[in-house]
C-alpha atoms as a PDB file:
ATOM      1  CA  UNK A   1       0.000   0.000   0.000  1.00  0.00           C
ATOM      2  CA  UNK A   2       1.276   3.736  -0.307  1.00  0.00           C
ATOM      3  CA  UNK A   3       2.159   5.532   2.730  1.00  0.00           C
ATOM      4  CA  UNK A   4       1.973   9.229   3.178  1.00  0.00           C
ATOM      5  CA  UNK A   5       5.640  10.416   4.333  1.00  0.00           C
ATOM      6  CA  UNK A   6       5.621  14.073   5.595  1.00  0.00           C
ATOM      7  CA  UNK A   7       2.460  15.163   3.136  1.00  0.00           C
ATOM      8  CA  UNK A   8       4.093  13.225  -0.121  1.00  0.00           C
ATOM      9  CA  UNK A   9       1.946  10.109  -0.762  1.00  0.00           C
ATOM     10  CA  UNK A  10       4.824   7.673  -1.849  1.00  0.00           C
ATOM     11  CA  UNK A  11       4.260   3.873  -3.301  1.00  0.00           C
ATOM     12  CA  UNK A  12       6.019   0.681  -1.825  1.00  0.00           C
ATOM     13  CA  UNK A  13       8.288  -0.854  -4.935  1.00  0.00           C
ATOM     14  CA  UNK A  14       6.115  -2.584  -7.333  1.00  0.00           C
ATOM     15  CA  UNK A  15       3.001  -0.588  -6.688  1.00  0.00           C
ATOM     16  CA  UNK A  16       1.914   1.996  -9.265  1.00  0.00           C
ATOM     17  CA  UNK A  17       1.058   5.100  -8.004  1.00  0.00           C
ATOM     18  CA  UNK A  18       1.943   8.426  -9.894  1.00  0.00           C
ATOM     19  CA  UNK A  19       0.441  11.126  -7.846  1.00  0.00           C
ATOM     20  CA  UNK A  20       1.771  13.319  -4.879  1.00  0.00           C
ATOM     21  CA  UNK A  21      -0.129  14.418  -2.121  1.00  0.00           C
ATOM     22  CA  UNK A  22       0.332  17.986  -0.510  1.00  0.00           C
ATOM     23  CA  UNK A  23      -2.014  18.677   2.023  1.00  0.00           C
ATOM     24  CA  UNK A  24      -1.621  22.027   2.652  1.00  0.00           C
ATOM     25  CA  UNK A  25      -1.638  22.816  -0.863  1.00  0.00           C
ATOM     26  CA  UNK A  26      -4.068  20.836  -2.972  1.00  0.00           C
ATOM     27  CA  UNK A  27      -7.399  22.003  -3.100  1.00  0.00           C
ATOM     28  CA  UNK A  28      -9.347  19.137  -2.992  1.00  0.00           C
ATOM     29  CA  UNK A  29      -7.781  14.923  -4.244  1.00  0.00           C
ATOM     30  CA  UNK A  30      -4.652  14.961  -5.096  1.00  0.00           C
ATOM     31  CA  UNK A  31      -2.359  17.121  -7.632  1.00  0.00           C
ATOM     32  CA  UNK A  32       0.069  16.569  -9.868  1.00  0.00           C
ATOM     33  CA  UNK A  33       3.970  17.209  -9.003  1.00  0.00           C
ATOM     34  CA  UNK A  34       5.620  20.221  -9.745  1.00  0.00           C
ATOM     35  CA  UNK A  35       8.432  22.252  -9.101  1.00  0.00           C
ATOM     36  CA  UNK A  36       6.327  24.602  -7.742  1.00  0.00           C
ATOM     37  CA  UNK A  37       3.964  22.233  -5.420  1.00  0.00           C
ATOM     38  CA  UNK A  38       7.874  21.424  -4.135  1.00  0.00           C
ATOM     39  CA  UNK A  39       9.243  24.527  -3.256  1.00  0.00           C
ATOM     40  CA  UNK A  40       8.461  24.207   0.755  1.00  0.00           C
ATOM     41  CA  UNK A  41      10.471  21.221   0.408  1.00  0.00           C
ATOM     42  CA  UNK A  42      13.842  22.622  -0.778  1.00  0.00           C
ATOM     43  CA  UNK A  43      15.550  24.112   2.207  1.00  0.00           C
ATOM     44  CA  UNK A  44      18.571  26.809   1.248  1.00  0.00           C
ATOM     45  CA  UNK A  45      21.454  27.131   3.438  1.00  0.00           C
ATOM     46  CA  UNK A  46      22.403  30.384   4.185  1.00  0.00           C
ATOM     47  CA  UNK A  47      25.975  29.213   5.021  1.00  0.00           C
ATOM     48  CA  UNK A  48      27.586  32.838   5.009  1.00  0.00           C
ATOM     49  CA  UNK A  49      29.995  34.484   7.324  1.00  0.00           C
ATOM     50  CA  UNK A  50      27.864  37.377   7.869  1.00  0.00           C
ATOM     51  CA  UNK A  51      24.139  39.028   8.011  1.00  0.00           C
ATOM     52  CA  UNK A  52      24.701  41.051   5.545  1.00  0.00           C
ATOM     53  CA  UNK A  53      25.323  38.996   3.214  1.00  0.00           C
ATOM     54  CA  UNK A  54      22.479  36.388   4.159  1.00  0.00           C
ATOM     55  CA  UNK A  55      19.977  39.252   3.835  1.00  0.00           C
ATOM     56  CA  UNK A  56      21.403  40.188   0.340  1.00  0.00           C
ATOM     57  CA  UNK A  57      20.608  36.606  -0.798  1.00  0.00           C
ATOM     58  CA  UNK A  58      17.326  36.237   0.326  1.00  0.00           C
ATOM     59  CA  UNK A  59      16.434  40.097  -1.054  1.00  0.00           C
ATOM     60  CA  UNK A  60      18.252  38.131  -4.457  1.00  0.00           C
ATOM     61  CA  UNK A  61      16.195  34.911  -4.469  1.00  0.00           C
ATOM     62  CA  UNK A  62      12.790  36.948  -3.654  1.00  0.00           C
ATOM     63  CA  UNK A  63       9.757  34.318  -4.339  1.00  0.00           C
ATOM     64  CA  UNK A  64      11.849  31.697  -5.612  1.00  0.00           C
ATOM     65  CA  UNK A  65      12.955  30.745  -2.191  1.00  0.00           C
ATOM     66  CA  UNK A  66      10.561  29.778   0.608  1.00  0.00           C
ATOM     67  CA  UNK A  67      12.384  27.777   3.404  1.00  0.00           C
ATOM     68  CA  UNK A  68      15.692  28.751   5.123  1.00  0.00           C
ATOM     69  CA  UNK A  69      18.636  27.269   7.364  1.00  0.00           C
ATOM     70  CA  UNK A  70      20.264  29.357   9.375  1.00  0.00           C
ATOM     71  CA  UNK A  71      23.544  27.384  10.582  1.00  0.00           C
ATOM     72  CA  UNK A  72      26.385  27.666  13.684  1.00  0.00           C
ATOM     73  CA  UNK A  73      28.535  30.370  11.277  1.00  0.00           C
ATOM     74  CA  UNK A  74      25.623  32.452  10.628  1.00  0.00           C
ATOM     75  CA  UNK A  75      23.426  32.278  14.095  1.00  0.00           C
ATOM     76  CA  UNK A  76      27.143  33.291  15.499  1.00  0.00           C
ATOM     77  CA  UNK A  77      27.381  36.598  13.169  1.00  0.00           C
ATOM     78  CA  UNK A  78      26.063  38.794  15.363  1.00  0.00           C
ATOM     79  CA  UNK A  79      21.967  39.893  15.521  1.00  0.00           C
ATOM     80  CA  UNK A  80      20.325  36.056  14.555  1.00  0.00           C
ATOM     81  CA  UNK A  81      17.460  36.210  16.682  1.00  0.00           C
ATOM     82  CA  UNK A  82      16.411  39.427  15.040  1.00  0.00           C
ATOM     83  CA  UNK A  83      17.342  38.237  11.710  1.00  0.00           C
ATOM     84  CA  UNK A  84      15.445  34.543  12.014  1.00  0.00           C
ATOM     85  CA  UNK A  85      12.477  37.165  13.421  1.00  0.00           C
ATOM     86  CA  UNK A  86      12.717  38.998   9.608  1.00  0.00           C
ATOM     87  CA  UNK A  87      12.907  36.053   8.013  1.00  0.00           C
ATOM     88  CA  UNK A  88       9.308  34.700   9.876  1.00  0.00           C
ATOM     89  CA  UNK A  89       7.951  38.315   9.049  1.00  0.00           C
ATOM     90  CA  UNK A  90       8.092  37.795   5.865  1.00  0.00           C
ATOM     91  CA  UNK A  91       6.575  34.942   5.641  1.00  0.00           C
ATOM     92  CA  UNK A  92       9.679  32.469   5.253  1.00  0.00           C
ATOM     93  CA  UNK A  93      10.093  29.225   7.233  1.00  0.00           C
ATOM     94  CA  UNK A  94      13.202  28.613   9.359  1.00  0.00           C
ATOM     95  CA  UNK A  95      15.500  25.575  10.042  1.00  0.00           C
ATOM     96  CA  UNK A  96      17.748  26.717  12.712  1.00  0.00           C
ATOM     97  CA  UNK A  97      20.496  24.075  12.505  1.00  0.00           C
ATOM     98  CA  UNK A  98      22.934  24.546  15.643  1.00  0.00           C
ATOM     99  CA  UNK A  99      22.620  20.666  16.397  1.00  0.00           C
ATOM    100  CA  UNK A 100      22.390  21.046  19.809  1.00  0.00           C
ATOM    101  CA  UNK A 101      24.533  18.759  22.704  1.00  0.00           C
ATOM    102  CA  UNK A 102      24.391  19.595  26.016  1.00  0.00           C
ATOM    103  CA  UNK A 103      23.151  18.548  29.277  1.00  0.00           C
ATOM    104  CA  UNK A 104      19.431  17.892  29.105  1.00  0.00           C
ATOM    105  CA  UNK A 105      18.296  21.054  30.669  1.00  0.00           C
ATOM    106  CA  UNK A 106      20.253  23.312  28.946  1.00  0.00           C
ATOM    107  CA  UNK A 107      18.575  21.635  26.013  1.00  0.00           C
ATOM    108  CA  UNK A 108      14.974  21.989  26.688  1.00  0.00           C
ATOM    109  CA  UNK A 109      15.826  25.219  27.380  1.00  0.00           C
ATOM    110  CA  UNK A 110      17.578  26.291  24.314  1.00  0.00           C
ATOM    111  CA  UNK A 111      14.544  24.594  21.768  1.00  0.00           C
ATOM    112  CA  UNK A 112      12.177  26.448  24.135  1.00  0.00           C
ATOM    113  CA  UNK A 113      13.684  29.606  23.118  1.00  0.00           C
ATOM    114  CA  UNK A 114      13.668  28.882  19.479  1.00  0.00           C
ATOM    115  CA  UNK A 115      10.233  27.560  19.265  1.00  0.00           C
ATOM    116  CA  UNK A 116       9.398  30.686  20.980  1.00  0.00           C
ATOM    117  CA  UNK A 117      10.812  32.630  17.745  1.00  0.00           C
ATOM    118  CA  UNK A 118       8.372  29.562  15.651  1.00  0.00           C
ATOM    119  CA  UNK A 119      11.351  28.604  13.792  1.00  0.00           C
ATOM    120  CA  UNK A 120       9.947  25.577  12.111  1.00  0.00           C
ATOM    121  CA  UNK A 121      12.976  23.091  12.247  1.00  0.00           C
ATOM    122  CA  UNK A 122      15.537  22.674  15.330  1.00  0.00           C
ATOM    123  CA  UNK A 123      18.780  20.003  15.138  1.00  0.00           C
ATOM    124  CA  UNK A 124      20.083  18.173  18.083  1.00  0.00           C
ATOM    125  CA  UNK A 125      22.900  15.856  18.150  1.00  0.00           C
ATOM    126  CA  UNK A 126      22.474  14.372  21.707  1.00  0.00           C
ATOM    127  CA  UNK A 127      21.842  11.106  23.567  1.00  0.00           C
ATOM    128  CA  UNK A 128      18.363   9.767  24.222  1.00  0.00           C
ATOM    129  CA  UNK A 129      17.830  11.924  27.252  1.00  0.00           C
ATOM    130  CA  UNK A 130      18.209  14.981  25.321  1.00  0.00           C
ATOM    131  CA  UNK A 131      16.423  14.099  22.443  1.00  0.00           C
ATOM    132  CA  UNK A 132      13.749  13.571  25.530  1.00  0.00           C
ATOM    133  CA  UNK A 133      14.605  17.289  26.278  1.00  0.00           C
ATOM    134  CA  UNK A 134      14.603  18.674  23.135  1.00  0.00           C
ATOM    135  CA  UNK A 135      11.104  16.711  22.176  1.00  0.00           C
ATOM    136  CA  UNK A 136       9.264  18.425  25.562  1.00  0.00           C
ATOM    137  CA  UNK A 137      10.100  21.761  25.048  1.00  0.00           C
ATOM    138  CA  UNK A 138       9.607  21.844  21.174  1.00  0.00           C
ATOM    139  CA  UNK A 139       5.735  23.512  21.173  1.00  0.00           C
ATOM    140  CA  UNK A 140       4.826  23.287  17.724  1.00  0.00           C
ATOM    141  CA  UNK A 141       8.466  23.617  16.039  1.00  0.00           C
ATOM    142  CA  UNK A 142       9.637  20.386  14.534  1.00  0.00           C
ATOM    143  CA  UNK A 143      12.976  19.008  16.353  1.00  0.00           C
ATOM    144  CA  UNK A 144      15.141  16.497  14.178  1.00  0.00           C
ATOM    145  CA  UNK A 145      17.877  14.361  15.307  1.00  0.00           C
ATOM    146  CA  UNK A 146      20.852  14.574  13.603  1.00  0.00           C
ATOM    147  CA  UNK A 147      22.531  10.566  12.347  1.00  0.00           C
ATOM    148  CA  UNK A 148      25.679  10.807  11.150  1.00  0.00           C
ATOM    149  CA  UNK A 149      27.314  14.621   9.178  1.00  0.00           C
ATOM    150  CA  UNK A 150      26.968  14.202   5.007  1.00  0.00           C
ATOM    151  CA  UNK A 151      30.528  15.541   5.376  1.00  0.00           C
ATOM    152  CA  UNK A 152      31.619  12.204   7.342  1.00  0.00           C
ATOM    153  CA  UNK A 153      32.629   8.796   5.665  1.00  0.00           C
ATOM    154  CA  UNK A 154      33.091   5.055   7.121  1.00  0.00           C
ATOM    155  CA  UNK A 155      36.641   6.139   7.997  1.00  0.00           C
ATOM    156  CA  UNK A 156      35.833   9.365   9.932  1.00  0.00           C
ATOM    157  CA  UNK A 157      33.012   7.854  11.777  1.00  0.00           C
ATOM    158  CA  UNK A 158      36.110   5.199  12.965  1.00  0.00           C
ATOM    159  CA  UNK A 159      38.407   7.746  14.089  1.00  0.00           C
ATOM    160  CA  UNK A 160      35.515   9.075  16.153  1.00  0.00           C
ATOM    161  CA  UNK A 161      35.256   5.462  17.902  1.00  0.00           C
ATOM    162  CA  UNK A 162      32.364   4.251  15.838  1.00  0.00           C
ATOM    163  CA  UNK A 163      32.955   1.056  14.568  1.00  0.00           C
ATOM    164  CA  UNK A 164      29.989   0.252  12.684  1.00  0.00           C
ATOM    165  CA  UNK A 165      28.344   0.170   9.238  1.00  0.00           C
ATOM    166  CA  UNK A 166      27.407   4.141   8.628  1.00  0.00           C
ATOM    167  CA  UNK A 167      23.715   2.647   7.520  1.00  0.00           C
ATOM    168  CA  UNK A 168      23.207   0.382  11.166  1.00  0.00           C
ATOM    169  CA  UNK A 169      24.453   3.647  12.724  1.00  0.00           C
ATOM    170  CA  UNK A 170      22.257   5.997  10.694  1.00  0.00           C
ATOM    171  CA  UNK A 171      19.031   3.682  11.123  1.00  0.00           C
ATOM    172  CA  UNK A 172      19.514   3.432  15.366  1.00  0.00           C
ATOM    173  CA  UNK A 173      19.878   6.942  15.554  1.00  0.00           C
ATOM    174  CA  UNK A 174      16.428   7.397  13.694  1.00  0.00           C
ATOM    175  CA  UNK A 175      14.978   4.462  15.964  1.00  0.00           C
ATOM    176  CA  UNK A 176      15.685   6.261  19.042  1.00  0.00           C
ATOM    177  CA  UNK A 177      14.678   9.566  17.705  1.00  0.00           C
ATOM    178  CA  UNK A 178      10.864   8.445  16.857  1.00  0.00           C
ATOM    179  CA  UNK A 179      11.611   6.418  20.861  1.00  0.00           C
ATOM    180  CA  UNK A 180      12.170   9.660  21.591  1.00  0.00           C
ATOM    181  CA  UNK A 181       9.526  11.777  20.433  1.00  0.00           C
ATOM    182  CA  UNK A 182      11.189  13.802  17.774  1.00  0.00           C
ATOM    183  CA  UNK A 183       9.691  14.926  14.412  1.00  0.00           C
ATOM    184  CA  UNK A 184      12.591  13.447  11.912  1.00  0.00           C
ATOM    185  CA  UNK A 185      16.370  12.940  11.361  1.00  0.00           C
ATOM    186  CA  UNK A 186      19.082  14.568   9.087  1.00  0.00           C
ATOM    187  CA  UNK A 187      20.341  11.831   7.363  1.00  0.00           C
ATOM    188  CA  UNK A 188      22.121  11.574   3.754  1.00  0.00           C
ATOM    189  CA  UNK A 189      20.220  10.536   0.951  1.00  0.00           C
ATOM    190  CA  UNK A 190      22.273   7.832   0.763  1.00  0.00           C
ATOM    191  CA  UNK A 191      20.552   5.711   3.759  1.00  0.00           C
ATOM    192  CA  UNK A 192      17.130   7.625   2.855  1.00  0.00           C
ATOM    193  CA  UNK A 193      15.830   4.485   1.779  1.00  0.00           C
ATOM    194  CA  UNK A 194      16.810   2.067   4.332  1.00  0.00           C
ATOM    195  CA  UNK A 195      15.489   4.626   6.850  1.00  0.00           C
ATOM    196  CA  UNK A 196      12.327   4.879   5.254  1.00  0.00           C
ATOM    197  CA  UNK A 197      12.190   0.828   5.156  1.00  0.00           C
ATOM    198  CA  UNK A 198      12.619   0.769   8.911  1.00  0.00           C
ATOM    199  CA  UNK A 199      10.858   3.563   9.945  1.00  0.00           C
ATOM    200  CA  UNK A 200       8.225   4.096   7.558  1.00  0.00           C
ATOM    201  CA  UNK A 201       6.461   7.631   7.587  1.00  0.00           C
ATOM    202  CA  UNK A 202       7.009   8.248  10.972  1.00  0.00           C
ATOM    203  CA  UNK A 203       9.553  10.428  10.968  1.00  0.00           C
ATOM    204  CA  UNK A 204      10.588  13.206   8.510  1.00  0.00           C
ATOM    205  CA  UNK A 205      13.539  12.265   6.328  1.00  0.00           C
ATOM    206  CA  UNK A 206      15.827  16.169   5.732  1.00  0.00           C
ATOM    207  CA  UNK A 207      18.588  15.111   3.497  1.00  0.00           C
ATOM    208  CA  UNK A 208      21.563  17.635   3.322  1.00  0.00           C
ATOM    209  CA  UNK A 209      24.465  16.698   0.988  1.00  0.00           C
ATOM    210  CA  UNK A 210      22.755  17.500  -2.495  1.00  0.00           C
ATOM    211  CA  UNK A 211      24.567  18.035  -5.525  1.00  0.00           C
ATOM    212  CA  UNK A 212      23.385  18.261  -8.661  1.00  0.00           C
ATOM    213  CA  UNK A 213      27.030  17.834 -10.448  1.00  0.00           C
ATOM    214  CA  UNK A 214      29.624  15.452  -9.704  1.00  0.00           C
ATOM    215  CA  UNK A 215      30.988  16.535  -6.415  1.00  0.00           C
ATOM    216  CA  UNK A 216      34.354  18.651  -7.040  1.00  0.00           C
ATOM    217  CA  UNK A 217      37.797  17.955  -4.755  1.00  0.00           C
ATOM    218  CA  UNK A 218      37.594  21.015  -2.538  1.00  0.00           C
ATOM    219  CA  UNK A 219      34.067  20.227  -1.518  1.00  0.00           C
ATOM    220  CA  UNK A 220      34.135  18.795   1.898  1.00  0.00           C
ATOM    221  CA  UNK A 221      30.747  16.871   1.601  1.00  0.00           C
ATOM    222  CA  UNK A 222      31.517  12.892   1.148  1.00  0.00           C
ATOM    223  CA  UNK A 223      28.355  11.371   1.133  1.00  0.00           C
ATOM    224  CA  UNK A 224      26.301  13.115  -1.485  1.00  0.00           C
ATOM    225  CA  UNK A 225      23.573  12.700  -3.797  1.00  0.00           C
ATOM    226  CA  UNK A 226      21.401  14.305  -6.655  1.00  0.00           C
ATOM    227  CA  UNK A 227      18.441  16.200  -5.849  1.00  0.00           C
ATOM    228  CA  UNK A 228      16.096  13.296  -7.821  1.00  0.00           C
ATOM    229  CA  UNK A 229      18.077  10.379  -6.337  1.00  0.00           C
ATOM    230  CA  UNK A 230      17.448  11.870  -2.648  1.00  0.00           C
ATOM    231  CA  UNK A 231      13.928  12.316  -3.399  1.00  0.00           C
ATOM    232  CA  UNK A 232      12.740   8.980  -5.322  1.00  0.00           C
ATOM    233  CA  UNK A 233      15.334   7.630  -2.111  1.00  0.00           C
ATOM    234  CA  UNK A 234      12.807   8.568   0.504  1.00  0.00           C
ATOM    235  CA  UNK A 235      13.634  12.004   1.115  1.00  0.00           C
ATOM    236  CA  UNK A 236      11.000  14.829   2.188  1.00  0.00           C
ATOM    237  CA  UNK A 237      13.259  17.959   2.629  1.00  0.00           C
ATOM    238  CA  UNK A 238      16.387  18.510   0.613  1.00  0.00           C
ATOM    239  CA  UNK A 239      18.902  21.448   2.084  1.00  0.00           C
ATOM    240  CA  UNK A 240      20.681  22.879  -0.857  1.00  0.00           C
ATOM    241  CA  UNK A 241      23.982  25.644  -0.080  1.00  0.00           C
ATOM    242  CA  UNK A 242      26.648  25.987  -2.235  1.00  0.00           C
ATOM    243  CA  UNK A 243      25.021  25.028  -5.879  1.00  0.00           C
ATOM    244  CA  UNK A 244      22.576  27.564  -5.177  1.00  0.00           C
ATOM    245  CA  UNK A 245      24.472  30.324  -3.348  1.00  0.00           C
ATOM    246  CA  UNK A 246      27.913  30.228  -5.482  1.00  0.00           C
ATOM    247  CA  UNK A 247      25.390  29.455  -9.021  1.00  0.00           C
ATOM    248  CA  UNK A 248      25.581  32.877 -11.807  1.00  0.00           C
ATOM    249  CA  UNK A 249      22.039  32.892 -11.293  1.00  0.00           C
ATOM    250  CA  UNK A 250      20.899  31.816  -7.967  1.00  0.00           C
ATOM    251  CA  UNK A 251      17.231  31.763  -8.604  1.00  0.00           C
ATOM    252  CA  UNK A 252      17.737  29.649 -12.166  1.00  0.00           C
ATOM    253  CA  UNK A 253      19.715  27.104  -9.845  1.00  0.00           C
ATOM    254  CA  UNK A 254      16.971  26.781  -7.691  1.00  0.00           C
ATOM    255  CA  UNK A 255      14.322  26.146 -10.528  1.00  0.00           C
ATOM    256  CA  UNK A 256      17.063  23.877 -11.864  1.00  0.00           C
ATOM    257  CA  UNK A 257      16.800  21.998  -8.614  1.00  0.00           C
ATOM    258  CA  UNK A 258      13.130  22.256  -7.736  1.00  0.00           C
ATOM    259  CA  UNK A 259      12.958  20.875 -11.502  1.00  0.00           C
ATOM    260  CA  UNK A 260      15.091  17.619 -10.852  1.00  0.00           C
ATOM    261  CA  UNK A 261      13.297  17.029  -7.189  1.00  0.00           C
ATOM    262  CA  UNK A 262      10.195  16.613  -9.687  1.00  0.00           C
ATOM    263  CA  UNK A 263      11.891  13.951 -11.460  1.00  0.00           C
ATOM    264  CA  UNK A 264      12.729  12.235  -8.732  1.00  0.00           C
ATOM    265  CA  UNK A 265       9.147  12.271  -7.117  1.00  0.00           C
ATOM    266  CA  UNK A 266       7.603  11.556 -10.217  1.00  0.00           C
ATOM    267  CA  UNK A 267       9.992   8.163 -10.542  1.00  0.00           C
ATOM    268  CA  UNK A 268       8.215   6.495  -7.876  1.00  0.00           C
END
């Protein structure tokens, strides 16, 4: 049977189902895909070093962007608060990715404040108790657990002491995320299927690590994917940076983007 996964009505393999479901923007049944019905779902990264220069790029990509992340570098720049306060003024939605590890208190304490600005996504990259936390203090903003960085590879995650398949890792981290009472995981495209196989469409799959060309050498991102292979993989929200923000034409990269998403949704 098809299972609805964060508002997209996807199809097991071997079932035939062509249509996507949006719920909050159909009018009525079900619509067919487009880049535009996808938009919400493409998050940009506005991995800059200052304010300045994140408000010149959303004043650049206007209408063509709807959903933002506001990172570590950036929420460190000086002003955030009253910058992810503009950004919900006009009418944008906000991932506010600090990935959050601390002790549980602190935690609760620190979603509670962002929830209080109604950012719409919150990271943390804790233990079970504060995932716990981070899930009782959330209000109606969406807390995700972070599984293992897109920039980290089987080798890495050894150094660090893990010695385990990145996919066993990636899956148990989801597991005791939904335990937990969070809203979804960060998690490469790359184990968006597996997660979706053992966790179904509980949990929101955000997928960072998208390229749409081959990656190049100086990019630090290991464990990448396409925007259609993330999305026909399982994946509900794709968080796009440097193809958009270092693209000519920003706003052509992102219909460029929202354009192979399509593809991949319409593959299932």
């Amino acid at each position: 049977m098809p299972y609805l996964s964060g508002g997209i009505l996807r199809r097991h393999p071997g079932l035939d189902v062509g249509l996507v479901q949006f719920p909050s923007l159909m009018r009525g049944g079900y619509i067919s895909m487009s880049p535009e019905s996808l938009r919400e779902r493409l998050i940009f990264a506005l991995d800059v070093p200052s304010l300045v220069e994140a408000r010149g790029l959303v004043e650049r990509l206007g209408d063509a962007v709807d959903f933002y992340k506001v990172g570590l570098e950036l929420f460190t720049a000086g002003d955030a608060v009253g910058f992810v306060r503009h950004l919900k003024h006009a009418g944008k939605r906000v991932f506010v990715d600090l990935k959050l590890f601390d002790v549980p208190a602190t935690v609760a304490r620190a979603v509670a404040r962002l929830a209080a600005l109604k950012v719409d996504f919150i990271t943390v990259h804790g233990n079970q108790a504060m995932m716990q936390a981070a899930a009782e203090a959330k209000s109606s903003s969406r807390v995700l657990a972070v599984t293992a960085l897109t920039s980290l590879d089987a080798g890495d995650l050894a150094d660090l002491g893990f010695q385990c398949d990145i996919t066993r890792l990636v899956v148990s981290r989801a597991e005791r995320a939904m335990e937990a009472g969070l809203d979804g995981v960060v998690a490469s495209g790359r184990e968006a299927a597996c997660l979706r196989q053992a966790v179904g469409p509980r949990l929101l799959i955000v997928t960072p690590g998208i390229r749409p060309v081959l990656n190049r050498c100086e990019d630090d991102q290991k464990r990448i994917m396409s925007p259609a292979e993330a999305m026909s993989a399982g994946a509900d929200y794709l968080v796009v940076g440097r193809p958009i923000r270092d693209a000519p034409d920003p706003q052509r990269a992102v219909e460029t983007i929202l354009s192979a998403m399509s593809a991949g949704v319409e593959g299932l």
